[in-house]
C-alpha atoms as a PDB file:
ATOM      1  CA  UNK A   1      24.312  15.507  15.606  1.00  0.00           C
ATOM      2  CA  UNK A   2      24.045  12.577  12.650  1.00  0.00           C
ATOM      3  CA  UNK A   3      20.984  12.137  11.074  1.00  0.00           C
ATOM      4  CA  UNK A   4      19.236   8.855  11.666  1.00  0.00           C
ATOM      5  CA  UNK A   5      19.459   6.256   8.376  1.00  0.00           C
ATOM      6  CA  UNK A   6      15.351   5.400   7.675  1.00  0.00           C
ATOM      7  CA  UNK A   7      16.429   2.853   4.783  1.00  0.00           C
ATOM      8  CA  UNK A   8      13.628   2.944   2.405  1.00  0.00           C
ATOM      9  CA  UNK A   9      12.354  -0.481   0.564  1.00  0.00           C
ATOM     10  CA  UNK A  10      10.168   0.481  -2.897  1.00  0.00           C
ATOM     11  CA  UNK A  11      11.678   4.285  -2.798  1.00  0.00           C
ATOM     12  CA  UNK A  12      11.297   4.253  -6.576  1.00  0.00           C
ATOM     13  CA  UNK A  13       7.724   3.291  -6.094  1.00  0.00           C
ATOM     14  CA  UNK A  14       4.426   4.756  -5.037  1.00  0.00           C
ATOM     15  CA  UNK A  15       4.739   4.083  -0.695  1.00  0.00           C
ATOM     16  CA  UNK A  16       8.437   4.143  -0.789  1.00  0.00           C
ATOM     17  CA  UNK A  17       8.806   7.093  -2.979  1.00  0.00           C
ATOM     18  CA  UNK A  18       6.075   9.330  -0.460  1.00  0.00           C
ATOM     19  CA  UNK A  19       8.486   8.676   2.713  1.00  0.00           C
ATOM     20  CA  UNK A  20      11.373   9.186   0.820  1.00  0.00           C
ATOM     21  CA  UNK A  21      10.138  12.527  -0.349  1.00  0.00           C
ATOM     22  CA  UNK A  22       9.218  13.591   3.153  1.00  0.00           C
ATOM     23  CA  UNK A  23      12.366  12.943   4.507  1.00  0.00           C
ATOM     24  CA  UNK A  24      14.502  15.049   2.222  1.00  0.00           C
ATOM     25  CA  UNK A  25      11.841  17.608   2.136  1.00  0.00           C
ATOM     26  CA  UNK A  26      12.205  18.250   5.986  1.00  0.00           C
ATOM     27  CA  UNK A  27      16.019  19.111   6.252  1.00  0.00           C
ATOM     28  CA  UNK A  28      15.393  19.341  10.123  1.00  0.00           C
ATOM     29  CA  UNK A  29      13.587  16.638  10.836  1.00  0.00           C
ATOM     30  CA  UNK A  30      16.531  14.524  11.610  1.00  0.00           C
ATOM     31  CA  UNK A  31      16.228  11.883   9.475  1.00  0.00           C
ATOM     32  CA  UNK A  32      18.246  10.687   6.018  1.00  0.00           C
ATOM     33  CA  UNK A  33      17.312   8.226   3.362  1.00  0.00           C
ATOM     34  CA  UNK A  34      18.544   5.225   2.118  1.00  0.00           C
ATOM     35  CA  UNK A  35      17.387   4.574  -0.854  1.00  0.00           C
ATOM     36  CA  UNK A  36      16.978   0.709  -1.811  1.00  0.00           C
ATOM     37  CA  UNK A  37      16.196  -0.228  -5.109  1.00  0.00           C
ATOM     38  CA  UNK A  38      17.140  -3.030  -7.764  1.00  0.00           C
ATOM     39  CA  UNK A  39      17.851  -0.512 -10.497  1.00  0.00           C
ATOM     40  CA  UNK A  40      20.618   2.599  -9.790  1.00  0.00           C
ATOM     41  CA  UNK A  41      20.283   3.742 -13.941  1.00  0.00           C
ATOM     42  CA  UNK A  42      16.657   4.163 -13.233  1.00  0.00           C
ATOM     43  CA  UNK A  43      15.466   7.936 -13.772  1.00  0.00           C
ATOM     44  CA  UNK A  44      13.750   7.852 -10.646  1.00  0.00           C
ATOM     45  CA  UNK A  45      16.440   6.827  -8.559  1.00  0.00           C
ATOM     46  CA  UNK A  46      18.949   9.148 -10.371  1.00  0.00           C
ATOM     47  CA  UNK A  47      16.372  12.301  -9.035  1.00  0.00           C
ATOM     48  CA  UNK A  48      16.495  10.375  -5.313  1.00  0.00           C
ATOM     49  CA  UNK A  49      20.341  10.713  -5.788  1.00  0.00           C
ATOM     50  CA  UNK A  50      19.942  14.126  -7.173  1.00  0.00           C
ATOM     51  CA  UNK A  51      17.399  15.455  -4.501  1.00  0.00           C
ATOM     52  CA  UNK A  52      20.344  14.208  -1.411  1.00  0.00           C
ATOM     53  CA  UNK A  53      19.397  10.504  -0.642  1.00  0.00           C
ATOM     54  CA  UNK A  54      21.740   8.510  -0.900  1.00  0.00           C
ATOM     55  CA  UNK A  55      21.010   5.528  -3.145  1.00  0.00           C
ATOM     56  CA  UNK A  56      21.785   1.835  -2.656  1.00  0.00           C
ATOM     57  CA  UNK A  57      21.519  -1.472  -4.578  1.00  0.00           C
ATOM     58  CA  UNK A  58      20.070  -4.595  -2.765  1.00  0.00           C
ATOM     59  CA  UNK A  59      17.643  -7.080  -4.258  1.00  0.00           C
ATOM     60  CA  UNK A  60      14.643  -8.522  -1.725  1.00  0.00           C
ATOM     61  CA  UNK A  61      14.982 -11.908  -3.048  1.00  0.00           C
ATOM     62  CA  UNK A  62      18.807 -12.086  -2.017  1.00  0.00           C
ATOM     63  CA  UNK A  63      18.688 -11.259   1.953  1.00  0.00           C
ATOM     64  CA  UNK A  64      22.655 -10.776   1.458  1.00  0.00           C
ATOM     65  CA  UNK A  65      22.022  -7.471  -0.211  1.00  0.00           C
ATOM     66  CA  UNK A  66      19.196  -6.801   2.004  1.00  0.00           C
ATOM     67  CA  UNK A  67      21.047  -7.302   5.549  1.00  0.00           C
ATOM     68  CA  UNK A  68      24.056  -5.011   3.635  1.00  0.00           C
ATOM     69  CA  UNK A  69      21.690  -2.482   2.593  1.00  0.00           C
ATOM     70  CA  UNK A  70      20.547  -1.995   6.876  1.00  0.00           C
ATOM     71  CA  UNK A  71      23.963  -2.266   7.841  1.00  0.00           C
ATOM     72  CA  UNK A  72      24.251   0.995   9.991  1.00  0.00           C
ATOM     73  CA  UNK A  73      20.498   2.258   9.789  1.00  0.00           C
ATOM     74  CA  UNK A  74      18.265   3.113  12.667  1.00  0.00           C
ATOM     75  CA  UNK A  75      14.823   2.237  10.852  1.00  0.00           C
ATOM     76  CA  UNK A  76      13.791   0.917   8.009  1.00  0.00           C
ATOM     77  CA  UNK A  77      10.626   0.767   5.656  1.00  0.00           C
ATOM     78  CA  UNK A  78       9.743  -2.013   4.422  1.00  0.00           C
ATOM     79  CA  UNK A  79       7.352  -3.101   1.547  1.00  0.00           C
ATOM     80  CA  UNK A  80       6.910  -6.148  -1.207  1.00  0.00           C
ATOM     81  CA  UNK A  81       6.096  -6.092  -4.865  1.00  0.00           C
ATOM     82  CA  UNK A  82       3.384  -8.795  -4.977  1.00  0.00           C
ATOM     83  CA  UNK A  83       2.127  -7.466  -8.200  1.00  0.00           C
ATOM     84  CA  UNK A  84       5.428  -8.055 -10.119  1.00  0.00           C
ATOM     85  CA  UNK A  85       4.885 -11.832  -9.394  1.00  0.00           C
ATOM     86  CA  UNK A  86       1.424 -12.515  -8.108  1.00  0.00           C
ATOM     87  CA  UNK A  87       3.185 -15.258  -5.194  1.00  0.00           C
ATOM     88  CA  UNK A  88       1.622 -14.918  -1.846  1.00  0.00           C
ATOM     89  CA  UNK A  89       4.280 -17.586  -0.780  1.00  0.00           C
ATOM     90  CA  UNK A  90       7.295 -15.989  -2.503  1.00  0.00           C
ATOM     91  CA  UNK A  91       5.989 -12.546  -1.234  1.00  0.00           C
ATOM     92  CA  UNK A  92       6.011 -14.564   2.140  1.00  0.00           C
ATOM     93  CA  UNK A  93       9.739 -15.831   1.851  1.00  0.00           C
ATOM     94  CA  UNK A  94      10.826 -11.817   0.926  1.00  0.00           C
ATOM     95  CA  UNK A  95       8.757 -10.708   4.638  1.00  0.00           C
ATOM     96  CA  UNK A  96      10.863 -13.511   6.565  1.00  0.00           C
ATOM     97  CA  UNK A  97      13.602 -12.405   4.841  1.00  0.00           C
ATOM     98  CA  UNK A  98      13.158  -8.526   5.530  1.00  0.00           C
ATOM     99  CA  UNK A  99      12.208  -9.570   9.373  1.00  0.00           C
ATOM    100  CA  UNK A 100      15.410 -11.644   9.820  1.00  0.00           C
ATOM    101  CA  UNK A 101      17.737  -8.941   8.143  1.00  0.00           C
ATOM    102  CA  UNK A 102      16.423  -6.336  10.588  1.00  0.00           C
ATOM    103  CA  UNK A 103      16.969  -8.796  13.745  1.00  0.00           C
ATOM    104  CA  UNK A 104      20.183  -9.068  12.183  1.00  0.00           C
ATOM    105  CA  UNK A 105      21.248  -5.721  11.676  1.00  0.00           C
ATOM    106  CA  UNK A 106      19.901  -3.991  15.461  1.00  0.00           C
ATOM    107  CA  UNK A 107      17.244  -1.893  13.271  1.00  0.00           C
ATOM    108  CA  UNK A 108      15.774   0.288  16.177  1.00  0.00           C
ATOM    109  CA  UNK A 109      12.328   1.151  14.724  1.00  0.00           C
ATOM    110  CA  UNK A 110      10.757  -0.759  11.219  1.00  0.00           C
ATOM    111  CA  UNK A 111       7.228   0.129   9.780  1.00  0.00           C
ATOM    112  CA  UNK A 112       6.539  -3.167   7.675  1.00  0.00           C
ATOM    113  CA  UNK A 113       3.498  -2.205   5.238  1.00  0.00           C
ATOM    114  CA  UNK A 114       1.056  -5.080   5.613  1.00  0.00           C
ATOM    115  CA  UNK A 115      -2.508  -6.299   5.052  1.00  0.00           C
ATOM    116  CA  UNK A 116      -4.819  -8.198   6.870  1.00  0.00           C
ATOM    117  CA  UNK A 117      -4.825 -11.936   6.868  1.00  0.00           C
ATOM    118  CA  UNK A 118      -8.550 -12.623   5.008  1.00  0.00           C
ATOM    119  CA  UNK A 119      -8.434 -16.122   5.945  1.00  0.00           C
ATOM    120  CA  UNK A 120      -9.159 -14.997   9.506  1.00  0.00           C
ATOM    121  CA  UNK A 121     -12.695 -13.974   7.842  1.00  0.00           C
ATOM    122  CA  UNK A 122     -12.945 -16.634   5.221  1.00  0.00           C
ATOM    123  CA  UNK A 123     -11.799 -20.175   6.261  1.00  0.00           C
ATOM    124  CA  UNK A 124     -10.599 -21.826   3.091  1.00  0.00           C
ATOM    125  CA  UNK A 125     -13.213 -24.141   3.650  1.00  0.00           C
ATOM    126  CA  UNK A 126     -15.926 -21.276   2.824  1.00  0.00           C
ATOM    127  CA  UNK A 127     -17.307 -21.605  -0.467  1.00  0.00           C
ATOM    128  CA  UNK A 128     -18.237 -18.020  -0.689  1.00  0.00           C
ATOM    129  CA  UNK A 129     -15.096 -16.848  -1.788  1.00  0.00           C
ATOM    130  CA  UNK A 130     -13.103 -19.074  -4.260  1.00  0.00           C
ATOM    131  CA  UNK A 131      -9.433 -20.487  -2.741  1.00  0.00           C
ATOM    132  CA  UNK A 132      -6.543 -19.011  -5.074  1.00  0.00           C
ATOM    133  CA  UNK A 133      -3.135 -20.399  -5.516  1.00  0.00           C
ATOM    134  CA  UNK A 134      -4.035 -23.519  -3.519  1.00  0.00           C
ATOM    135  CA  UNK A 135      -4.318 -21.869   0.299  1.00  0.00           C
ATOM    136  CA  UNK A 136      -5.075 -18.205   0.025  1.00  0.00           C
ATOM    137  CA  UNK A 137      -8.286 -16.121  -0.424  1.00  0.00           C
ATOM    138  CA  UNK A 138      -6.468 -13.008  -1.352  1.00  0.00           C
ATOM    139  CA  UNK A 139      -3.326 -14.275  -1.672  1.00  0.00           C
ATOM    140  CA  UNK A 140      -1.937  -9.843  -1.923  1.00  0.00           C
ATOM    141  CA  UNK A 141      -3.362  -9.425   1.519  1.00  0.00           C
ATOM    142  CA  UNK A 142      -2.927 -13.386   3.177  1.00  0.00           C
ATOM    143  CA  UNK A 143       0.896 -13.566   2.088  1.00  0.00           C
ATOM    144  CA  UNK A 144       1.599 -10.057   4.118  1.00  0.00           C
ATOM    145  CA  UNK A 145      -1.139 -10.693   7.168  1.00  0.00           C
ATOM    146  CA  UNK A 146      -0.049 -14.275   7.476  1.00  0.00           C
ATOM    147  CA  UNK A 147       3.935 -13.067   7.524  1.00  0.00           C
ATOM    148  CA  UNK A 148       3.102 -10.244  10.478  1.00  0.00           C
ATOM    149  CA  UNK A 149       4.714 -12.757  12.986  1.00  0.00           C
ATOM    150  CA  UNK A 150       8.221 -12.492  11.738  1.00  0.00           C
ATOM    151  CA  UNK A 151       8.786  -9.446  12.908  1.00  0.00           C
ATOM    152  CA  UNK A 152       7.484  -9.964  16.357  1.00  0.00           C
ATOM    153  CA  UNK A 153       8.823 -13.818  16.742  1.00  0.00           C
ATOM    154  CA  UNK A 154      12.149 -12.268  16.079  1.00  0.00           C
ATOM    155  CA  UNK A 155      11.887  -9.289  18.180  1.00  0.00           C
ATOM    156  CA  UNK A 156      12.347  -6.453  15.716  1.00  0.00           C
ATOM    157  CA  UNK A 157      10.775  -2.793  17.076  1.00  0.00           C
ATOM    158  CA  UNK A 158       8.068  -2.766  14.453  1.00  0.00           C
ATOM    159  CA  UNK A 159       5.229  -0.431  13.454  1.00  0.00           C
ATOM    160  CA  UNK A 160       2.372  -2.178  10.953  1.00  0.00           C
ATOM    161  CA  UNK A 161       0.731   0.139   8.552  1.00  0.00           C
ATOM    162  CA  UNK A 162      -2.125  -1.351   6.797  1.00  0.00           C
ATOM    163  CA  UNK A 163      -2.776   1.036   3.366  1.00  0.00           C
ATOM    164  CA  UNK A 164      -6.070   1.222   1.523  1.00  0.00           C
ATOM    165  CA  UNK A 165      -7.429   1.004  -1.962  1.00  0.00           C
ATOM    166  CA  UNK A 166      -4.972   3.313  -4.133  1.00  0.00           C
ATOM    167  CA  UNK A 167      -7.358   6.060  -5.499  1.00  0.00           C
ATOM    168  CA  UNK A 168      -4.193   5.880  -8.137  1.00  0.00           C
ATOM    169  CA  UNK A 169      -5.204   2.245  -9.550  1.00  0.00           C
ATOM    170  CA  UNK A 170      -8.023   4.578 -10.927  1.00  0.00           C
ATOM    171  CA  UNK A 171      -5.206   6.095 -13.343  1.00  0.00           C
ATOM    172  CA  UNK A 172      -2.456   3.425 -13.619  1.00  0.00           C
ATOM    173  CA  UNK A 173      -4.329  -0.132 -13.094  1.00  0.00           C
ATOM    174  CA  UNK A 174      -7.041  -0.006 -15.015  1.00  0.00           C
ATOM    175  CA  UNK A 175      -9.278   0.436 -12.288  1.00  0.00           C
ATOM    176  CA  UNK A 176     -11.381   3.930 -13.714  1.00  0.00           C
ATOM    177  CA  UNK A 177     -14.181   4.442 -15.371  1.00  0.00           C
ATOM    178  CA  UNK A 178     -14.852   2.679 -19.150  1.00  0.00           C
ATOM    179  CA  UNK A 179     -15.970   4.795 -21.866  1.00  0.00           C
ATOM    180  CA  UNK A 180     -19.817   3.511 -23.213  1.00  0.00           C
ATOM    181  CA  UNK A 181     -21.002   4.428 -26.919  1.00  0.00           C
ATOM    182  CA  UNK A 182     -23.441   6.836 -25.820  1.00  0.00           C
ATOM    183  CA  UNK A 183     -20.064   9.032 -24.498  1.00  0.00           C
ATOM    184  CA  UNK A 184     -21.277   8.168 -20.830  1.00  0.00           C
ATOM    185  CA  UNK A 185     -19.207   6.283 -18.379  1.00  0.00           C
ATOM    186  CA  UNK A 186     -19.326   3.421 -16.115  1.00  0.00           C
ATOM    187  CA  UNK A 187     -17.745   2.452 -13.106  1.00  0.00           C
ATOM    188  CA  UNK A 188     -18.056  -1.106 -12.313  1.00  0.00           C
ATOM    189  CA  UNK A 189     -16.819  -2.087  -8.768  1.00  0.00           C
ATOM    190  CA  UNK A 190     -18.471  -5.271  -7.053  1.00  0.00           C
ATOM    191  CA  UNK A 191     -18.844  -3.346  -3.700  1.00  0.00           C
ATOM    192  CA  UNK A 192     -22.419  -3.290  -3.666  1.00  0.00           C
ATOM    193  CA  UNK A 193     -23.522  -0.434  -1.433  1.00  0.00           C
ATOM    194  CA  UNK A 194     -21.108  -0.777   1.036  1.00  0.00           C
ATOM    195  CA  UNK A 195     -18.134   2.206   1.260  1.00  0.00           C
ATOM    196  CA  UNK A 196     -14.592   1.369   0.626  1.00  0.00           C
ATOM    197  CA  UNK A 197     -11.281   2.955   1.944  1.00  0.00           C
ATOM    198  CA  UNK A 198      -9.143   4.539  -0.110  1.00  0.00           C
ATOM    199  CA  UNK A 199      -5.763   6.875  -0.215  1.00  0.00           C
ATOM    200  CA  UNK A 200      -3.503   8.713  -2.099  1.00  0.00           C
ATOM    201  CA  UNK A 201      -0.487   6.432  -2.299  1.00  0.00           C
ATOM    202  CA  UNK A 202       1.816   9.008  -1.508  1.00  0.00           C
ATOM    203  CA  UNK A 203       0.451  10.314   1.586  1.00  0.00           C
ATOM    204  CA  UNK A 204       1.187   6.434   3.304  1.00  0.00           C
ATOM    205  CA  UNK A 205       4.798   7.616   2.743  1.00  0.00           C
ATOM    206  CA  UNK A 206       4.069  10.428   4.545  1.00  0.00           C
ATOM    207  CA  UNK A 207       2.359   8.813   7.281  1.00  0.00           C
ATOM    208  CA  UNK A 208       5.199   6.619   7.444  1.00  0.00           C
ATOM    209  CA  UNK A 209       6.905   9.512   8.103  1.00  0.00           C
ATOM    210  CA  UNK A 210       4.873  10.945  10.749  1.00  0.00           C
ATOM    211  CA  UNK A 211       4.860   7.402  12.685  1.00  0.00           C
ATOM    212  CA  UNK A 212       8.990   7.840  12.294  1.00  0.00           C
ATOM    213  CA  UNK A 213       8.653  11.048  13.887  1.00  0.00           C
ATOM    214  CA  UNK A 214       6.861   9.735  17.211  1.00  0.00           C
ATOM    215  CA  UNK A 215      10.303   8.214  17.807  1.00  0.00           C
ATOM    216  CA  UNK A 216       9.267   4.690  19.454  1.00  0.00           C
ATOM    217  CA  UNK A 217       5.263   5.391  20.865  1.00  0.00           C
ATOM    218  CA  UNK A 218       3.804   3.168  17.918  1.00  0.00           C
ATOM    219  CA  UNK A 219       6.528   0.331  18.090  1.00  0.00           C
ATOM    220  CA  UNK A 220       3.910  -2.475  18.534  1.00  0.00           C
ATOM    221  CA  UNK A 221       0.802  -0.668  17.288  1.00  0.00           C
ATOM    222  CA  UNK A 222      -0.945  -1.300  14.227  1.00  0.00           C
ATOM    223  CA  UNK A 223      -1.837   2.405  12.427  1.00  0.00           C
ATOM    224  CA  UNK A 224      -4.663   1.765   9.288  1.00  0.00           C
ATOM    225  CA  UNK A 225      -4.080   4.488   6.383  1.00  0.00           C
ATOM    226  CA  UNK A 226      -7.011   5.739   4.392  1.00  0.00           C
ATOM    227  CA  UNK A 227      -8.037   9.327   3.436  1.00  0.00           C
ATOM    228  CA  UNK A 228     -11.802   8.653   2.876  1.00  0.00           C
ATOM    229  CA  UNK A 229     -14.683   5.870   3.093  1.00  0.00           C
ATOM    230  CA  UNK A 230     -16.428   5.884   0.035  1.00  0.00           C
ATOM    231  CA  UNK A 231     -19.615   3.902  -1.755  1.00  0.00           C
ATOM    232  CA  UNK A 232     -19.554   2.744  -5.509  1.00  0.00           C
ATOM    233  CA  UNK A 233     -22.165   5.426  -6.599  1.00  0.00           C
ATOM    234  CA  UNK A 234     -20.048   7.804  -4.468  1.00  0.00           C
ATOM    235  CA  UNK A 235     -17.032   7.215  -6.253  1.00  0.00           C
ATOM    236  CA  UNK A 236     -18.467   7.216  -9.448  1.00  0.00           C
ATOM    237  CA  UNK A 237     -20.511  11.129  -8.931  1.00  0.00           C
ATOM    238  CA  UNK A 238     -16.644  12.429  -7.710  1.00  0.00           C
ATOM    239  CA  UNK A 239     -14.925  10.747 -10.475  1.00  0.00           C
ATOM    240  CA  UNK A 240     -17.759  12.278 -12.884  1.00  0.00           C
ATOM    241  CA  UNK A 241     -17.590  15.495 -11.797  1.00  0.00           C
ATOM    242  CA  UNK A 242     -13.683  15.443 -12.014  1.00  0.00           C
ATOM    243  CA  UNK A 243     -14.013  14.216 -15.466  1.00  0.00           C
ATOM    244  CA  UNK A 244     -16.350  16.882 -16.883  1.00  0.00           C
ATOM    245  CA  UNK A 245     -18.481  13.141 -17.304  1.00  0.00           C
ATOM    246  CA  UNK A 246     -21.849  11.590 -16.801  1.00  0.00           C
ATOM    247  CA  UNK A 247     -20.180   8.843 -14.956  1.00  0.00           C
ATOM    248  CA  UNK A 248     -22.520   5.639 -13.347  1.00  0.00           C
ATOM    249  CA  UNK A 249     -21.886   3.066 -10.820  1.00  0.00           C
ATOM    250  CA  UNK A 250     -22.415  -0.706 -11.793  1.00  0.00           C
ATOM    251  CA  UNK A 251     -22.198  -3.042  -9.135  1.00  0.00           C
ATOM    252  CA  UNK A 252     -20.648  -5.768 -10.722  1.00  0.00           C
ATOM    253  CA  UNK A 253     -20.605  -9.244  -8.636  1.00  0.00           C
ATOM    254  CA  UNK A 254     -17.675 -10.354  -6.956  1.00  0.00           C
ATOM    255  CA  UNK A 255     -17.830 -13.697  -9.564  1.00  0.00           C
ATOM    256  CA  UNK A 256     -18.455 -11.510 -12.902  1.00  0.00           C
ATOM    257  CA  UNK A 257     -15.076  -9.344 -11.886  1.00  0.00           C
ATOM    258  CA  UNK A 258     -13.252 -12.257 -11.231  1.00  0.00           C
ATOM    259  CA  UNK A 259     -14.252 -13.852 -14.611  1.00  0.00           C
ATOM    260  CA  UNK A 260     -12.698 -10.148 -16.413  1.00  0.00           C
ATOM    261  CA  UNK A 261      -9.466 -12.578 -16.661  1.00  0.00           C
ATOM    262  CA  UNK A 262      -6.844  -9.999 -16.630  1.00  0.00           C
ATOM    263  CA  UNK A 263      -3.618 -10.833 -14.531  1.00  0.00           C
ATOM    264  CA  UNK A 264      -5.280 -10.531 -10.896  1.00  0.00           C
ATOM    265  CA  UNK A 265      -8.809  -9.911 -11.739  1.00  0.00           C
ATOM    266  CA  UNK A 266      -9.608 -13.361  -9.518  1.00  0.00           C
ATOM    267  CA  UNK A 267      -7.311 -12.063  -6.569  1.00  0.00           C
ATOM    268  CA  UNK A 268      -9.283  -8.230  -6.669  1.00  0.00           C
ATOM    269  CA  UNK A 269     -12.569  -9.945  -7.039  1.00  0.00           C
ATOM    270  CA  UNK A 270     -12.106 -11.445  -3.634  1.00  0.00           C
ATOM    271  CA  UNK A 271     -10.416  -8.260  -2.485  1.00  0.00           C
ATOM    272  CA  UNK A 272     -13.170  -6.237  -3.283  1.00  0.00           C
ATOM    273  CA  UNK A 273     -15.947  -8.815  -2.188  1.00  0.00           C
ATOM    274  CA  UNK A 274     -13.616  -8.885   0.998  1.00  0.00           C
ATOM    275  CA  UNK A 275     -13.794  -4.879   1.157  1.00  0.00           C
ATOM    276  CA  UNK A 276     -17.424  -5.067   1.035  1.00  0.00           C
ATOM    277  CA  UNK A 277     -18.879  -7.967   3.310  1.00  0.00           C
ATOM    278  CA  UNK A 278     -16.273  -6.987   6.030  1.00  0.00           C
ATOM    279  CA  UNK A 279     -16.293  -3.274   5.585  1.00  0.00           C
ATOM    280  CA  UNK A 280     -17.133  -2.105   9.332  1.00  0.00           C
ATOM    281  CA  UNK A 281     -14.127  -4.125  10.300  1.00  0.00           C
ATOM    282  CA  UNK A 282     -11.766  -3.009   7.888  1.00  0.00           C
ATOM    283  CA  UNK A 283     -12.871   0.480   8.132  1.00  0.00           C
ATOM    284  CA  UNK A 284     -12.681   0.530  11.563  1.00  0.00           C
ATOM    285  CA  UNK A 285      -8.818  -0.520  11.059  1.00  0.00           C
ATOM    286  CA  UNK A 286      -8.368   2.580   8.628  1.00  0.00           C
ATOM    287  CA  UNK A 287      -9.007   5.567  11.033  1.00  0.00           C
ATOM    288  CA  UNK A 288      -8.809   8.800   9.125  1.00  0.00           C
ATOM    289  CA  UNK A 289      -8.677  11.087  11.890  1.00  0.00           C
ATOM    290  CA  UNK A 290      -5.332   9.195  13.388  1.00  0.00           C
ATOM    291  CA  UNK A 291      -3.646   9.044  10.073  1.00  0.00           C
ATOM    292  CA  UNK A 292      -4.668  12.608   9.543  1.00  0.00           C
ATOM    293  CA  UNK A 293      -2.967  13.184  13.205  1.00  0.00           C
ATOM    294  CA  UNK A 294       0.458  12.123  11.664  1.00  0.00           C
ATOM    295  CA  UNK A 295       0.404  13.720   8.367  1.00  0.00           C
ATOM    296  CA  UNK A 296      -2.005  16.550   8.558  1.00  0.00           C
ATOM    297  CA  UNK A 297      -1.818  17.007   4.377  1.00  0.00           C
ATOM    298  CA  UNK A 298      -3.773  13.454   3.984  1.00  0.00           C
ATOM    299  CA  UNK A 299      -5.683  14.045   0.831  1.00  0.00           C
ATOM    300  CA  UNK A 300      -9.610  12.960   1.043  1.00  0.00           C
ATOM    301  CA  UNK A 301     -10.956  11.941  -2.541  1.00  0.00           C
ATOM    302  CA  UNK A 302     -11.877  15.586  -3.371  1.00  0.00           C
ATOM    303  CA  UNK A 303      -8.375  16.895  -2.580  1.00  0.00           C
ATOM    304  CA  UNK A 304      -6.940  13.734  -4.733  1.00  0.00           C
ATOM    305  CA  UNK A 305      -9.220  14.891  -7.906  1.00  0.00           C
ATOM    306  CA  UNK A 306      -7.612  18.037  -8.138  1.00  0.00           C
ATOM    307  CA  UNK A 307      -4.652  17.077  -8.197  1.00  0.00           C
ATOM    308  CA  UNK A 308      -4.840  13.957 -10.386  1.00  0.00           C
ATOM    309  CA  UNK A 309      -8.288  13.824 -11.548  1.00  0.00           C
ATOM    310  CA  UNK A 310      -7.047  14.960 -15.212  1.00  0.00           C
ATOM    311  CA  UNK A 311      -4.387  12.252 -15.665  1.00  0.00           C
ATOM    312  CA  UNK A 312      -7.649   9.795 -15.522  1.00  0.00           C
ATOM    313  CA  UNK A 313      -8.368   7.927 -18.768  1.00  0.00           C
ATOM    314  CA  UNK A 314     -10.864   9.345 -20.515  1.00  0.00           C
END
């Protein structure tokens, strides 16, 4: 019997790249990959080649490519790239264009990767939270949460995973813990007290996977990703002790992160002050033991700091 085509969105990057991994790691599983991505000369889509996945060109902003690159697949991942262009509403124009590819092309089971919509929690009329980019509060989360209806207006069998705080960002984005004079360390986060999810961006691949794997039973369900709920100071002791560091926890304020003026630091500000004034809510969303039933490797922080823990910035 023919393997089913999952045709994987990002499978160069961090989500992407987990599910496509699973899939060619589990020769019986009865699933193949399609590989999208904008770059076939790329060393990481060169291994995908290499490692049996069979690799295909298509650029999200160009639905042409897209709708060719689902042409004969039963399910598809999809995910966006906010971060290469900080637009919530050209972020929103690539999800209407993934949803009305998919109508187009009979896909029998998506998982779009989404956020929630914070506006449901923050009118932009609230002055607690600064409005970015003229109608968004986080525009990385609002852009996704607010483009959900696409894929249900237009009838497409569709699975939304909501992902957590990448414990990665503590390596790659700049996110880990800043050297002081004294040789101590300082983790500033503005989450107050309150815990935040987080996960291993790989293992939302692999939960991807797992949801693939149910066949159809979470076509219309919403499945939250994290691999622990963790507090500042909590964070900062595991990240310490990883570290061989004396590593504290400053609890910055939403407004003082936001004024860091990096490319996004306004957009995280609100995303963490988000995390941590709604953080029953969203935690509740993230269910660890659910995830955990769909890929039972899901890394908790501890398990992520073995691996990883030495690749952190020191």
């Amino acid at each position: 019997m023919s393997k089913k085509i999952i045709a994987v969105f990002g499978a160069t990057g961090a989500q992407g790249g987990g599910l496509a991994k699973a899939i060619l790691g589990d020769a019986s599983g009865g699933f193949a990959v399609r590989a999208i991505t904008r770059d076939l000369d790329s060393d990481k889509a060169k291994a995908l080649a290499a490692a049996g996945a069979e690799v295909v060109v298509a650029d999200v902003d160009d639905p042409g490519s897209v709708g060719r690159a689902l042409e004969g697949c039963y399910g598809a991942y999809f995910v966006t790239f906010f971060w290469t262009h900080f637009s919530a509403e050209k972020e929103m124009a690539e999800i209407e264009g993934y949803a009305r590819a998919a109508m187009a092309a009979g896909i029998q089971h998506a998982i779009w990767s989404t956020l929630e919509d914070s506006r449901r929690f923050y009118p932009l009329s609230d002055t607690r939270m600064p409005t970015l980019q003229g109608k968004f509060k986080v525009p990385h989360f609002d852009g996704k949460g607010a483009s959900d209806h696409w894929f249900t207006d237009l009838g497409v069998p569709t699975t939304f995973l909501i992902a957590s705080f990448y414990w990665d960002n503590f390596i790659h984005f700049g996110s880990g813990p800043k050297a002081n004079p004294d040789g101590t360390y300082t983790l500033a986060l503005p989450l107050a007290g309150e815990r935040m999810s987080g996960v291993a961006a790989e293992d939302i691949g692999q939960v991807a996977y797992g949801i693939f794997k149910r066949d159809k039973a979470l076509i219309g369900k919403t499945v939250g990703v994290a691999g622990e709920h963790l507090t500042g100071a909590q964070y900062a002791a595991m990240l310490g002790q990883a570290m061989g560091k004396t590593v504290s926890y400053f609890p910055i304020t939403p407004a003082a992160y936001r004024a860091l003026g990096f490319p996004g630091a306004d957009d995280l500000g609100n995303m963490f002050q988000f995390y941590a004034e709604h953080a029953a809510e969203l935690i509740e969303t993230r269910d660890i033991p659910k995830a955990k039933a769909l890929h039972p490797g899901l890394m908790d922080f501890a398990a992520w700091l073995k691996k990883y823990g030495s690749q952190i910035p020191r």
